[in-house]
Protein backbone atom coordinates (compact mmCIF):
# COMPACT_ATOMS: atom_id res chain seq x y z
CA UNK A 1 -28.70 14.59 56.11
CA UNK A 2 -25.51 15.70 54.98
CA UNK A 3 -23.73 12.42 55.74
CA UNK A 4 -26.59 10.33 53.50
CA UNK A 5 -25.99 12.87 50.95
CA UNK A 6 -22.41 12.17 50.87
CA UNK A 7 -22.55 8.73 51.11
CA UNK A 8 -24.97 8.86 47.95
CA UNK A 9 -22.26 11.12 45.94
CA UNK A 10 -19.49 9.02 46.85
CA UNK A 11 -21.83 5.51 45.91
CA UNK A 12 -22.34 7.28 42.55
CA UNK A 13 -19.30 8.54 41.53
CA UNK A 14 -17.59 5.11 42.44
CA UNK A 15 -20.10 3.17 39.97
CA UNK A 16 -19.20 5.90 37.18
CA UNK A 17 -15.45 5.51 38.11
CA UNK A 18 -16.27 1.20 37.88
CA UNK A 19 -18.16 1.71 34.88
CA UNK A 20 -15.66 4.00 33.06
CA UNK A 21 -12.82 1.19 33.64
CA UNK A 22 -15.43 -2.04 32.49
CA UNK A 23 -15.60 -0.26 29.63
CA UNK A 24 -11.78 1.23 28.80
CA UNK A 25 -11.15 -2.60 29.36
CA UNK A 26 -13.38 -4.30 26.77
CA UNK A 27 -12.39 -1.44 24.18
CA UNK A 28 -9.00 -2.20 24.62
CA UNK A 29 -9.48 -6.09 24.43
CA UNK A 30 -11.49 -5.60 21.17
CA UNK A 31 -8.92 -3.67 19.82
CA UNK A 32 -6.36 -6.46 20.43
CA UNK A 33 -8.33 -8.94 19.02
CA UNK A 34 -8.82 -7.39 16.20
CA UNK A 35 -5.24 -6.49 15.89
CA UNK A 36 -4.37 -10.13 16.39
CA UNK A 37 -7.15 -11.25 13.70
CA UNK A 38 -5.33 -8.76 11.24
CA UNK A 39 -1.77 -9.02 11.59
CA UNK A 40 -0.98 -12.47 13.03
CA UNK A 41 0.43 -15.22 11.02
CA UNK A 42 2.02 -18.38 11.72
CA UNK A 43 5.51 -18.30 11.53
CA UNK A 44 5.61 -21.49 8.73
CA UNK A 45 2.71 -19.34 6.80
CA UNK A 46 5.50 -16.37 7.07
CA UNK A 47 8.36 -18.36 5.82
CA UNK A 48 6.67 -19.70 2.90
CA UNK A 49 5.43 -16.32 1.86
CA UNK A 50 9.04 -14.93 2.02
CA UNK A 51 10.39 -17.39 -0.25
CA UNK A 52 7.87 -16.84 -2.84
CA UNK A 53 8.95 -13.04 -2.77
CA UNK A 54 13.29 -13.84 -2.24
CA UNK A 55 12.69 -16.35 -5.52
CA UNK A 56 11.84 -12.96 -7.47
CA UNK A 57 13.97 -10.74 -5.51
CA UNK A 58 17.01 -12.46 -4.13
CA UNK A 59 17.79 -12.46 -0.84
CA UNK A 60 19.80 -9.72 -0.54
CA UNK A 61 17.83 -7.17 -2.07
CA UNK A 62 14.46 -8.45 0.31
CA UNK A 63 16.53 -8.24 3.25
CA UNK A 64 17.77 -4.85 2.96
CA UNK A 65 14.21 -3.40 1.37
CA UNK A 66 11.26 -5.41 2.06
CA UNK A 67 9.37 -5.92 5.41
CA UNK A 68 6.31 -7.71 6.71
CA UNK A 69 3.54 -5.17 6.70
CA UNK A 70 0.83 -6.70 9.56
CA UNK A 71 -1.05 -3.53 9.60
CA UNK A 72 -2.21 -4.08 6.29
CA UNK A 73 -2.30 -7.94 6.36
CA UNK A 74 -5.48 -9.24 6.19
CA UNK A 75 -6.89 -12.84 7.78
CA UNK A 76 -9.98 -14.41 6.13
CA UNK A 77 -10.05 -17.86 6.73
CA UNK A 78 -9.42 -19.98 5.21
CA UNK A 79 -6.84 -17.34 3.82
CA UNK A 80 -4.26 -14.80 4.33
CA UNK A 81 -3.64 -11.68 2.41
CA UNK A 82 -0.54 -10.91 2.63
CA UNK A 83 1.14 -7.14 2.27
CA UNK A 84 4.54 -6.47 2.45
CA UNK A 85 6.22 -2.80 2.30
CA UNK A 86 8.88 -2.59 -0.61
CA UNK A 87 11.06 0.74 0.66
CA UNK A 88 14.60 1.95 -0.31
CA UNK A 89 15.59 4.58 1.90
CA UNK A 90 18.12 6.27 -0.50
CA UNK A 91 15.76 6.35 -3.42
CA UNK A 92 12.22 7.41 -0.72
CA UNK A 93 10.47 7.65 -4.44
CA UNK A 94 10.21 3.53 -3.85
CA UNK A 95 8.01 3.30 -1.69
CA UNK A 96 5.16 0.69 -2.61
CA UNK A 97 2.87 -2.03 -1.31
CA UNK A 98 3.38 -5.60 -1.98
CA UNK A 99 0.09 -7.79 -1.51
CA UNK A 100 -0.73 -11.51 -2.31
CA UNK A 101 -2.89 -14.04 -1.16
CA UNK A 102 -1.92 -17.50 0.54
CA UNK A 103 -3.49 -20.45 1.91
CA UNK A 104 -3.57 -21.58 5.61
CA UNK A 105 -0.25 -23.52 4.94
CA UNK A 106 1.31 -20.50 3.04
CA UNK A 107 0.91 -22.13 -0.61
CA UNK A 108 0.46 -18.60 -3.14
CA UNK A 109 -3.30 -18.78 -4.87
CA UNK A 110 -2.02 -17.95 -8.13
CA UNK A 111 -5.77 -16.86 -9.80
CA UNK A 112 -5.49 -13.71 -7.28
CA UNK A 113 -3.88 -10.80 -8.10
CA UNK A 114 0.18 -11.00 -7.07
CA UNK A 115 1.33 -7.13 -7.01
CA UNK A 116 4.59 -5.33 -6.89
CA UNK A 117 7.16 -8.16 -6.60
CA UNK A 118 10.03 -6.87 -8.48
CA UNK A 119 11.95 -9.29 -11.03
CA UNK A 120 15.97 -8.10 -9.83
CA UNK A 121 17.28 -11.81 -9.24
CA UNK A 122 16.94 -12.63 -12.82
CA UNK A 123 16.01 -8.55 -14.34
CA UNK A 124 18.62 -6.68 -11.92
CA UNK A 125 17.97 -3.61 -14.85
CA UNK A 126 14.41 -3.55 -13.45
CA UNK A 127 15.48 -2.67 -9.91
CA UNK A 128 17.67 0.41 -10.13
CA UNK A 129 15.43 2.99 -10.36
CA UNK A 130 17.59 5.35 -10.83
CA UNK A 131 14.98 7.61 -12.60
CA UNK A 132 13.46 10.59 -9.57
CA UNK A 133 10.81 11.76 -9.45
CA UNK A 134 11.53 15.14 -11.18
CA UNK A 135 13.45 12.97 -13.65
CA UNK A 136 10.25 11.59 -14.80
CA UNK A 137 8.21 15.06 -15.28
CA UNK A 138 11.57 16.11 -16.93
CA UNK A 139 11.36 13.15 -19.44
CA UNK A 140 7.67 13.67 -19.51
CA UNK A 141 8.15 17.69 -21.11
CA UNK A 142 10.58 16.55 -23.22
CA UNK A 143 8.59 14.26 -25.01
CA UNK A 144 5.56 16.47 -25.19
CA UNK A 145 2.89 15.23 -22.85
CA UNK A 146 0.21 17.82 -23.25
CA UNK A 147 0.08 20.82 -20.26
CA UNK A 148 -3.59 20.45 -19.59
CA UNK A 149 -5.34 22.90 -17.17
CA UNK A 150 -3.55 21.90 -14.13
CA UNK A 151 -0.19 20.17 -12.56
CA UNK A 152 0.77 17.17 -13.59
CA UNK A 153 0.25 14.16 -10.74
CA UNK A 154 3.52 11.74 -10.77
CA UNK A 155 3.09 8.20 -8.93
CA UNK A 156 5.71 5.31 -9.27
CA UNK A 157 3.33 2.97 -9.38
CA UNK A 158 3.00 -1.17 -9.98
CA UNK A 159 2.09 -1.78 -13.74
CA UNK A 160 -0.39 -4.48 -13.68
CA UNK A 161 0.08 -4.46 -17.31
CA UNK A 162 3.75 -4.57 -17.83
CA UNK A 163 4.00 -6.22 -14.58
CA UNK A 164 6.83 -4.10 -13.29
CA UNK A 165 7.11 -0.22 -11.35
CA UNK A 166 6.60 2.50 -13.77
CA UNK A 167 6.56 6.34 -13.50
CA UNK A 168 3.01 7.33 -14.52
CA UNK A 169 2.54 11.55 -15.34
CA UNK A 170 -1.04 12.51 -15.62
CA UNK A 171 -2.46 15.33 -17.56
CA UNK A 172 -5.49 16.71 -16.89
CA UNK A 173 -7.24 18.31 -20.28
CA UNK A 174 -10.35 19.00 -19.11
CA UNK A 175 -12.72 18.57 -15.96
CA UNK A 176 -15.84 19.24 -15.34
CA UNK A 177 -18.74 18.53 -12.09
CA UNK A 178 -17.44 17.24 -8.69
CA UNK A 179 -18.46 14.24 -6.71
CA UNK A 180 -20.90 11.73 -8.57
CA UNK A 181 -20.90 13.93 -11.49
CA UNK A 182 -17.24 14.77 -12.28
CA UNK A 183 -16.20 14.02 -15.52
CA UNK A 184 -12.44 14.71 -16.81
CA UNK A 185 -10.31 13.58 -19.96
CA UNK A 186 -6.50 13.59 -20.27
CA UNK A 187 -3.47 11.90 -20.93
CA UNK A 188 -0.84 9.47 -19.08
CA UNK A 189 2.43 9.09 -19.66
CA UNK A 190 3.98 5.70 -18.65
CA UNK A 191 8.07 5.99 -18.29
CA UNK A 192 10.44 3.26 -17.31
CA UNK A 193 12.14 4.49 -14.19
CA UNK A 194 15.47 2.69 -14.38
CA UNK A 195 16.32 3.81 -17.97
CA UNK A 196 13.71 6.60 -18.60
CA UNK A 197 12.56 5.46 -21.75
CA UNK A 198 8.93 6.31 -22.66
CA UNK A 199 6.68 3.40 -22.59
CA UNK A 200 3.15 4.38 -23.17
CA UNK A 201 1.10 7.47 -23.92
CA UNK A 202 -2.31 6.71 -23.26
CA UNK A 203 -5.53 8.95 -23.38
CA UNK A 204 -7.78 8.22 -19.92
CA UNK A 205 -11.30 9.69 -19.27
CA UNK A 206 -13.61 9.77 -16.08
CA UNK A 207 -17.21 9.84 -17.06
């Protein structure tokens, strides 16, 4: 009796152990594949895509600052949406997303949105940001952006607008609710962050 008995156990706990593994495996496999669907790109898709961003940039400046972002690449056939990470490591206040959309042979679909390509091969005074973070609130008091009821929120941020990075300083005036009800009013204070000057004060409201 006690043999069957452990014969049974070990049976059992060998089909758990087997069915624990099956299924590791084809977790793991779907996460490759879906890695693979995400972040792979043919190499003359890749070149072609660099290009487009080095013929705004220069060379230099991509190579030293901008990187293939796969994570965040996108593959939906028959197109590729394309991010890139824009980072300077002594100014860490750039630190942005570059996204665009290409076709299966790399060519740019221009009637999608093209964001956060800086202009420095032919506007090098739109790539020094040499305006901080703290800079910008600084700039921000000066020039009387109203307190509101709580701290300010800084972002450098892509101006679809003005089609460059801009400081943005958000006031909030008043807020009210939470969730599908929140409602808030308040201003925004748009500041060029390579010479500081003030671009924009704009009123914004969440209803």
């Amino acid at each position: 009796m006690t043999n069957k008995f452990f014969i049974k156990t070990s049976l059992l706990i060998l089909a758990l152990t087997s069915l624990i593994i099956v299924v590791t495996l084809m977790s793991c496999k779907c996460r490759a594949c879906e890695d693979q669907e995400q972040g792979s790109v043919p190499l003359e898709v890749l070149i072609k895509a660099d290009s487009f961003i080095v013929a705004s940039t220069g060379q230099d400046f991509f190579n030293k600052y901008i990187t293939a972002d796969f994570a965040r690449t996108r593959h939906t056939p028959p197109y590729y949406e394309l991010a890139y990470k824009f980072f300077m490591p002594e100014k860490p206040y750039v630190d942005a997303t570059i996204k665009f959309t290409v076709d299966s042979v790399g060519n740019v679909i221009k009637n999608r949105d093209i964001v956060g390509i800086p202009r420095c091969k032919n506007f090098q005074e739109e790539c020094d940001f040499n305006v901080d973070e703290q800079t910008a609130i600084q700039i921000a008091s000066e020039m009387e952006l109203k307190e509101g009821i709580k701290e300010w929120e800084a972002g450098f941020l892509w101006d679809f607008k003005l089609q460059r990075y801009v400081w943005k300083i958000l006031s909030t005036l008043t807020e009210l609710g939470e969730g599908d009800h929140y409602k808030a009013t308040g201003q925004e204070m748009v500041i060029d962050p390579n010479t500081g000057e003030v671009l924009a004060l704009n009123d914004w409201r969440v209803n």
